[in-house]
Protein backbone atom coordinates (compact mmCIF):
# COMPACT_ATOMS: atom_id res chain seq x y z
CA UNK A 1 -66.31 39.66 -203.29
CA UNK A 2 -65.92 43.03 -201.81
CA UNK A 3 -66.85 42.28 -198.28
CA UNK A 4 -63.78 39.23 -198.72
CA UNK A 5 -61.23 42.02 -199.92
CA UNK A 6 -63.08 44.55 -197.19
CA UNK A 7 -62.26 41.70 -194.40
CA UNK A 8 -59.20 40.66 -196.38
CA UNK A 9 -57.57 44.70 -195.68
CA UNK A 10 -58.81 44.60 -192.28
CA UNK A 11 -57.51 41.67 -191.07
CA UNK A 12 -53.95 43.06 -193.13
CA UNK A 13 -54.57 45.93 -190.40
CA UNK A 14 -55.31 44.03 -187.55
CA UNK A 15 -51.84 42.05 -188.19
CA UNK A 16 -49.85 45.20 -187.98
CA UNK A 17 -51.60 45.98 -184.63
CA UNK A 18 -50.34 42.36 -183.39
CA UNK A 19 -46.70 42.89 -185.19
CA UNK A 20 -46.38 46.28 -183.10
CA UNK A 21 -48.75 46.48 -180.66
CA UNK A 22 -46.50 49.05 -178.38
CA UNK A 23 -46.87 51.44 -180.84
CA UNK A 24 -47.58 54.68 -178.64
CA UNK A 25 -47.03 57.80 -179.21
CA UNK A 26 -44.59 58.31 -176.03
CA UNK A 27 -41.80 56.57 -177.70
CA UNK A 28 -42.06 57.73 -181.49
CA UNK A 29 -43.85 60.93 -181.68
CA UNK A 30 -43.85 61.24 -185.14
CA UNK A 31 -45.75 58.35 -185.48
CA UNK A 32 -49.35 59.60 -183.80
CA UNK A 33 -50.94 59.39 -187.29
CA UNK A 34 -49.89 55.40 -187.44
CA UNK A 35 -50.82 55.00 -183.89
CA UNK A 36 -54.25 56.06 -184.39
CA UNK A 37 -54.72 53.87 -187.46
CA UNK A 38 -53.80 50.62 -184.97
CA UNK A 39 -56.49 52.08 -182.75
CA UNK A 40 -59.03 52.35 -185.34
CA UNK A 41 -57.74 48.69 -186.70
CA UNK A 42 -58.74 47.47 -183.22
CA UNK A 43 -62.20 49.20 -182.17
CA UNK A 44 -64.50 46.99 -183.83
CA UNK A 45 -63.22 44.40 -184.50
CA UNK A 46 -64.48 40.79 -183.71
CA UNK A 47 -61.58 38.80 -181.65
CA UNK A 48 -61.88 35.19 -180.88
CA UNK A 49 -59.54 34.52 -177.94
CA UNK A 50 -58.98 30.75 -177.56
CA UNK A 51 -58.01 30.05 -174.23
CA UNK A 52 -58.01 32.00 -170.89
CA UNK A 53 -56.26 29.88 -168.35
CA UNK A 54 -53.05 30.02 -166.97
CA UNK A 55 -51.61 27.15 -168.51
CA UNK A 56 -52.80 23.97 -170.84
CA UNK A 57 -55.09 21.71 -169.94
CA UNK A 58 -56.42 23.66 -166.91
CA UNK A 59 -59.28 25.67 -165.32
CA UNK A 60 -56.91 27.98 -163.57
CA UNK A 61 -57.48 31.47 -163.93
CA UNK A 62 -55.39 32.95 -161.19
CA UNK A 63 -52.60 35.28 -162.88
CA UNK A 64 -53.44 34.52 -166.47
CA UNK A 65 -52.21 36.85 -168.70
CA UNK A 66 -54.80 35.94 -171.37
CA UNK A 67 -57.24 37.87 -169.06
CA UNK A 68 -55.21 41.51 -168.78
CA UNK A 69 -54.64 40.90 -172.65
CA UNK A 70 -58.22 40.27 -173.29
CA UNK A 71 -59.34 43.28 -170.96
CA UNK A 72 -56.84 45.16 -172.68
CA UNK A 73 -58.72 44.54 -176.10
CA UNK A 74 -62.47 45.50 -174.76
CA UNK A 75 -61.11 48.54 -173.28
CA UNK A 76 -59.58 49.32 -176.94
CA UNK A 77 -63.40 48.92 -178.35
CA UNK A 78 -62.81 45.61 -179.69
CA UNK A 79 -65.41 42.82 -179.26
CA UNK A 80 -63.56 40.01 -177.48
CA UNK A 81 -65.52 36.41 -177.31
CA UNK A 82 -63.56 33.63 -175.69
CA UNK A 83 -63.23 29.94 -175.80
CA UNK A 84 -61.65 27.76 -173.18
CA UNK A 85 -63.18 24.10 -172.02
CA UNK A 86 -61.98 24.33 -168.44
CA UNK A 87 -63.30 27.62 -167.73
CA UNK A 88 -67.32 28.18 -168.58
CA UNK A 89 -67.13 31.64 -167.17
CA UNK A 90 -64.66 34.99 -166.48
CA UNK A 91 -65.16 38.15 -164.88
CA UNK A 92 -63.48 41.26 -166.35
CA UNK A 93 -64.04 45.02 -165.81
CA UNK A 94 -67.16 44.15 -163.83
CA UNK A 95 -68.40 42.23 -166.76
CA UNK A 96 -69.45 38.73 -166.74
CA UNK A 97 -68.00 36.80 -170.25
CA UNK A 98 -69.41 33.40 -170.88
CA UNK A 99 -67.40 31.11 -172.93
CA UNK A 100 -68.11 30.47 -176.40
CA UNK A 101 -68.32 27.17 -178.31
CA UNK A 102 -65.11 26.60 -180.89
CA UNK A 103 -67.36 26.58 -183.95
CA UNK A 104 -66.81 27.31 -187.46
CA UNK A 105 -69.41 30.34 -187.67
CA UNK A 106 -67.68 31.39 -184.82
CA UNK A 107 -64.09 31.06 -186.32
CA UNK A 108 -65.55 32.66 -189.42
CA UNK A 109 -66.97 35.38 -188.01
CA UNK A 110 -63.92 36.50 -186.08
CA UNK A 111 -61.33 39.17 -187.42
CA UNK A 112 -58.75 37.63 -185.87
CA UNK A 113 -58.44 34.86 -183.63
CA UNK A 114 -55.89 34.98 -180.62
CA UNK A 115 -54.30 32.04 -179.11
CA UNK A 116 -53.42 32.63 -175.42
CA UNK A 117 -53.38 29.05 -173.91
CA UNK A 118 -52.62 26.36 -175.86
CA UNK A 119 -55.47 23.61 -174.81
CA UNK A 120 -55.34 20.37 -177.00
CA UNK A 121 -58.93 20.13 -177.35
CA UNK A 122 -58.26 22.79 -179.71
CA UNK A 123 -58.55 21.82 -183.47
CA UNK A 124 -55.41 24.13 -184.53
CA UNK A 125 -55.67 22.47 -188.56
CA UNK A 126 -59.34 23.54 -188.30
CA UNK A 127 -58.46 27.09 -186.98
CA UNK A 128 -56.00 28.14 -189.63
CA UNK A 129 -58.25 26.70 -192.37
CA UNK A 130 -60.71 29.09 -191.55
CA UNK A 131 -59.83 31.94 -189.92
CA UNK A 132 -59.21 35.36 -191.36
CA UNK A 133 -56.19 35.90 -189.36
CA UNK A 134 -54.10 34.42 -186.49
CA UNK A 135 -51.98 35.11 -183.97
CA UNK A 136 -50.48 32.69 -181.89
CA UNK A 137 -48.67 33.70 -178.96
CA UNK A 138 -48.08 29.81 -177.47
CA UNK A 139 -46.52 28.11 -180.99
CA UNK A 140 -49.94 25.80 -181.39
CA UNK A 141 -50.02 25.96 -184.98
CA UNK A 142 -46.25 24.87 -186.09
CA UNK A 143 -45.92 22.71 -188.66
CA UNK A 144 -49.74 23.25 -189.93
CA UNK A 145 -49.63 24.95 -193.75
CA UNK A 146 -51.15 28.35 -193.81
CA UNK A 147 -51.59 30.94 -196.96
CA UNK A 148 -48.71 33.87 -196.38
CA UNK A 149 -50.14 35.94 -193.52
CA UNK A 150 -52.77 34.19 -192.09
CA UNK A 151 -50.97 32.80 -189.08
CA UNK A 152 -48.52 35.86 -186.97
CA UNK A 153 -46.21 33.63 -184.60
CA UNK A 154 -44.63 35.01 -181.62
């Protein structure tokens, strides 16, 4: 039970990294204490990305933002698998990521789990149900039920 409420509170502070993520120091000085915090929220953590190409239903890579968002993430210390059916493999920062099967260990085991491209051989039902926390950045999971929290929209 206390690794659930453990997971539970991180995943709380991994959502408040996703609500804000600007969150530097430049623009709100008074808020390097908070800043720090989303930094901590976000080294370590396990993050699922589901999709990396530029656009549904394809293998193209070529100006993807899901890749700079994704580098973005390693570079913060989190550890970023990703999942995407057109593309088996993705080079960033000189590092070669394989892709990952959609499973539910793997959805389990994830702090959060990112939607970047909104593929429909995606089980979106199946990835609320279980995930700890998600964030969907292409609308995928509208209209599916999710416990208060679980799902951040943008």
């Amino acid at each position: 039970m206390k690794e659930l409420a453990a997971r539970n509170a991180y995943s709380v502070s991994l959502a408040r990294v996703f609500r804000d993520p600007a969150g530097t120091t430049t623009s709100r000085p008074g808020n390097a204490p908070e800043t720090a915090a989303r930094r901590r929220a976000v080294n370590g953590a396990r993050i699922l990305a589901l999709g990396v190409a530029y656009k549904r239903g394809v293998g193209d890579i070529r100006e993807s933002p899901a890749l700079e968002i994704i580098a973005n993430l390693r570079r913060k210390g989190a550890e970023v698998a990703y999942v995407d059916p057109h593309v088996p493999a993705v080079t960033l920062d000189g590092a070669v990521l394989k892709a990952a099967e959609l499973t539910e260990g793997e959805l389990a085991a994830a702090d959060c789990v990112l939607i970047l491209t909104d593929h429909l051989e995606f089980d979106y039902r199946r990835v609320v149900q279980t995930a700890a926390l998600v964030v969907d950045t292409r609308n995928a999971t509208w209209g599916i039920p999710a416990p208060a929290g679980r799902v951040l929209r943008f």
